[in-house]
Protein backbone atom coordinates (compact mmCIF):
# COMPACT_ATOMS: atom_id res chain seq x y z
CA UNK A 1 243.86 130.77 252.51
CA UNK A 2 242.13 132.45 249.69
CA UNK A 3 238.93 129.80 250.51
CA UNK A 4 239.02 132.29 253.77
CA UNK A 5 238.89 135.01 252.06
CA UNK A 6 236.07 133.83 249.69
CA UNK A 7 233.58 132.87 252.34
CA UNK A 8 234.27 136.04 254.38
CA UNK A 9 233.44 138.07 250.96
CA UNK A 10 230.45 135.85 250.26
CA UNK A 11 229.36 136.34 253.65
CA UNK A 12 230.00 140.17 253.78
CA UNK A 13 227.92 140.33 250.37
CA UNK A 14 224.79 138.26 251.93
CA UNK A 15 224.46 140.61 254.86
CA UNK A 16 224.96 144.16 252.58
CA UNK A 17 222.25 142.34 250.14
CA UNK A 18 220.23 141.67 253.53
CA UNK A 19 220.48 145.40 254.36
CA UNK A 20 219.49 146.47 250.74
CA UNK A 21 216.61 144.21 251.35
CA UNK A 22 215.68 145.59 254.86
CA UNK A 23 215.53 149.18 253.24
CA UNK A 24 213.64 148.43 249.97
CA UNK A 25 210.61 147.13 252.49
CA UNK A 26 210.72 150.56 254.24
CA UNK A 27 208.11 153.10 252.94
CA UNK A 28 209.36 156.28 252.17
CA UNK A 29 206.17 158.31 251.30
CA UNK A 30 206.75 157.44 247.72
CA UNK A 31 205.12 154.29 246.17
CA UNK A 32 207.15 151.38 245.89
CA UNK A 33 206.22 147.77 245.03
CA UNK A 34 208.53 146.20 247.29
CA UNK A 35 206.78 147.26 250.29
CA UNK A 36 204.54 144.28 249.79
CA UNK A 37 207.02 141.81 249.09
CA UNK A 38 207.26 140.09 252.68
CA UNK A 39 203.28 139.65 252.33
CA UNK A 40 201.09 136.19 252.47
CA UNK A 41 197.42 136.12 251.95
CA UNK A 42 195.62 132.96 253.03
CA UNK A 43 194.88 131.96 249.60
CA UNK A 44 192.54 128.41 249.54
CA UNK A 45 193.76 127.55 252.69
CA UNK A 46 197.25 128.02 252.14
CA UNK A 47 200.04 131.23 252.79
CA UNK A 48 200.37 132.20 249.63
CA UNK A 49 202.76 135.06 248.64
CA UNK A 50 201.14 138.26 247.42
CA UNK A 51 203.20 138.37 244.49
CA UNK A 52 202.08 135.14 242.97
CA UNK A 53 198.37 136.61 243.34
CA UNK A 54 198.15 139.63 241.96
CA UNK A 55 200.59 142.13 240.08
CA UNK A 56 201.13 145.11 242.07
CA UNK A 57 202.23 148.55 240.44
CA UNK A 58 202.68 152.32 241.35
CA UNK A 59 200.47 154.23 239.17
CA UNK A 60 201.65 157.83 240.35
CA UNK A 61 203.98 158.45 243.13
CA UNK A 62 200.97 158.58 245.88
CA UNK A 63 199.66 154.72 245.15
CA UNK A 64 199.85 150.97 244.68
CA UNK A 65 197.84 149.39 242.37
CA UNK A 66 197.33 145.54 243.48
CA UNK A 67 195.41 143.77 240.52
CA UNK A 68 194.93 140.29 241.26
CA UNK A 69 194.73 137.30 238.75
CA UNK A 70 192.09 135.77 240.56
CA UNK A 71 189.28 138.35 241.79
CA UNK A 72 188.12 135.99 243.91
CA UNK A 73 190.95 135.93 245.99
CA UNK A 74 190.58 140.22 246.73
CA UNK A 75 188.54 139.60 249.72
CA UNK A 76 191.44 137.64 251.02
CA UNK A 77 194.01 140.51 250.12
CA UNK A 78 192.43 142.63 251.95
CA UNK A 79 192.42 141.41 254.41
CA UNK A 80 196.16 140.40 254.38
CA UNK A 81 196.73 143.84 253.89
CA UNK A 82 194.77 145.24 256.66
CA UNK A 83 195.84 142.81 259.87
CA UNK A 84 199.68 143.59 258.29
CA UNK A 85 201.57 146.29 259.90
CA UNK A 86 201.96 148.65 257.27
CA UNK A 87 199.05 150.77 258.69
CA UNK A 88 197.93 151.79 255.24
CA UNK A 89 194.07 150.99 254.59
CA UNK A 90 192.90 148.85 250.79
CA UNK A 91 189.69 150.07 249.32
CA UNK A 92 188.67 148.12 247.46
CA UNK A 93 186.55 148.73 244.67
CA UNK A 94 185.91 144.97 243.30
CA UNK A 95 188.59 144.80 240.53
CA UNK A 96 191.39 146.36 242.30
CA UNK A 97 192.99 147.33 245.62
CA UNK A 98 194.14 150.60 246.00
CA UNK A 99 196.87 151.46 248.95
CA UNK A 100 197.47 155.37 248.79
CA UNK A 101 200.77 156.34 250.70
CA UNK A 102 200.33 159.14 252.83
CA UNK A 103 202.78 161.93 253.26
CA UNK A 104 204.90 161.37 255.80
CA UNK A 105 205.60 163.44 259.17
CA UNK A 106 208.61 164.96 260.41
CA UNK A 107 208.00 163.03 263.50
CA UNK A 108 207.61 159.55 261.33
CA UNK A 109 210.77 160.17 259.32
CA UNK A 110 212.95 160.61 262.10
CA UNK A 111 211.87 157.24 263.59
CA UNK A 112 212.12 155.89 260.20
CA UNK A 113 215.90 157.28 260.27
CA UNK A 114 216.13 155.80 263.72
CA UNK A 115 215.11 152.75 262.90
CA UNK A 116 216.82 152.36 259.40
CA UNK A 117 220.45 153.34 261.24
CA UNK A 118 219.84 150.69 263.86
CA UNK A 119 219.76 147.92 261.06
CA UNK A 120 222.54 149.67 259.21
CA UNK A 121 224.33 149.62 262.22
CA UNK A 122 223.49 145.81 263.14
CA UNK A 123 224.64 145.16 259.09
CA UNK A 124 228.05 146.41 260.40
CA UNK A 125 228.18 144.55 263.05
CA UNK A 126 227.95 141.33 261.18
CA UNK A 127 230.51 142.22 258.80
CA UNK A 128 232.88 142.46 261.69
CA UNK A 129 231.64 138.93 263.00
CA UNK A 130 232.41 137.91 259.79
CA UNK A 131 235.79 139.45 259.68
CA UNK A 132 236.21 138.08 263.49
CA UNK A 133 235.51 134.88 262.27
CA UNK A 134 237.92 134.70 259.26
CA UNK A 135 240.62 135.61 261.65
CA UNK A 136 240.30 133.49 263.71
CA UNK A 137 240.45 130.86 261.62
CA UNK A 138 243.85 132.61 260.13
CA UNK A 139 245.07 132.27 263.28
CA UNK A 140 243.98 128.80 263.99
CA UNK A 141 245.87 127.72 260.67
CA UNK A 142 249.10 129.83 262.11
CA UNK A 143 249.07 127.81 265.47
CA UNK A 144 248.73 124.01 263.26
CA UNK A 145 251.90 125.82 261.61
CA UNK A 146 249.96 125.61 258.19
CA UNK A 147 250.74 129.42 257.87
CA UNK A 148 253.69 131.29 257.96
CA UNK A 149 253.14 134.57 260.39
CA UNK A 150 253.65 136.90 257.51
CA UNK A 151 251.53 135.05 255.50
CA UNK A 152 248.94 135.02 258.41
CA UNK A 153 249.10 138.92 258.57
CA UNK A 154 248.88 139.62 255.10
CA UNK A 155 245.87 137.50 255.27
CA UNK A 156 244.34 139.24 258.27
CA UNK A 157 245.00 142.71 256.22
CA UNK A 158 243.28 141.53 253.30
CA UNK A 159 240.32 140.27 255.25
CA UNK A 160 240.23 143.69 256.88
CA UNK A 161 240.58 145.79 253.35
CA UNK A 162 237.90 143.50 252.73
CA UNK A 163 235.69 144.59 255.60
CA UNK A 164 236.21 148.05 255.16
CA UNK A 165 234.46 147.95 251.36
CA UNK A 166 231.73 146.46 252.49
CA UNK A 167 231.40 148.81 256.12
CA UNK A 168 231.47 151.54 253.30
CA UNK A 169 228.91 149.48 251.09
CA UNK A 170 226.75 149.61 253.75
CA UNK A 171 227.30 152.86 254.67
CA UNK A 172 226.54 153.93 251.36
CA UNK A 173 223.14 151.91 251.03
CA UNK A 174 222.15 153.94 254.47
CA UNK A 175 223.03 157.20 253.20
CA UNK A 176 220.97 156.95 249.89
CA UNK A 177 217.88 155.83 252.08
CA UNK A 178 218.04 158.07 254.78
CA UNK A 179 218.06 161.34 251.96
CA UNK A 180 215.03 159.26 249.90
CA UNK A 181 213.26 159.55 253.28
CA UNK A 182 214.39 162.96 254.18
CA UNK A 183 213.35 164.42 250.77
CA UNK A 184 210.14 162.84 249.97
């Protein structure tokens, strides 16, 4: 039973580490890196990732630096950055891209909020999926008589202690993000 237990925590970690993920990428009105890391720039005819191009850096809290290995390849950043949708505008001045973050509005943060508690929310409900899932499969063993009833239930509890750390994981990872957006 504990191999249960195992793949519903392994699970339950993938999708709060999924989450954390999700809200690194959204922009906050400070600079951060990771805003570019779902990026691909048509690099010699290929997708290339924009990390393996250029190294990208926050100089002051206002701007990413994107200094590329290659400077031939800047044209092709650009333009990566520009038909992406984070709606912020390179210049370009031949040795590096600049992206300045602009302040953001009271009416952009609350969508931001919106949006971010819609994927915290979806987060949740995969944990309970999960949680559905190992169940289930308690309850399957229960029926072949593999388990005893009590052992079932303790098994079911354990799972749901389980689910309850990470719900509060994630609840955690949506509170720190929504006041980084709120006091920006």
């Amino acid at each position: 039973m504990s191999e249960i237990y195992d793949e519903c925590n392994q699970n339950m970690k993938k999708a709060v580490e999924s989450l954390k993920n999700d809200m690194s990428k959204i922009r906050t009105g400070r600079a951060n890196p990771a805003i570019l890391d779902g990026l691909v720039v048509e690099y010699y005819g290929s997708p290339t990732p924009l990390k393996q191009l250029a190294q990208v850096s926050p100089p002051d809290a206002r701007s990413l630096m994107i200094s590329p290995y290659d400077k031939s390849c800047l044209q092709s950043l650009e333009k990566a950055i520009n038909v992406s949708d984070l709606g912020l505008p390179p210049n370009n001045d031949g040795q590096v891209i600049r992206l300045n973050i602009p302040e953001l509005t009271e009416e952009r943060r609350k969508d931001l909020i919106k949006d971010m508690k819609k994927r915290g929310e979806e987060s949740k409900v995969s944990v309970r999926n999960i949680r559905r899932d190992g169940n289930d499969m308690i309850k399957k063993s229960e029926k072949a008589k593999e388990l005893s009833e009590d052992l079932s239930k303790k098994e079911m509890t354990e799972i749901q202690t389980l689910t309850d750390k990470f719900i509060a994981q994630i609840d955690d990872v949506m509170k720190h993000k929504e006041e980084d957006i709120l006091t920006i």
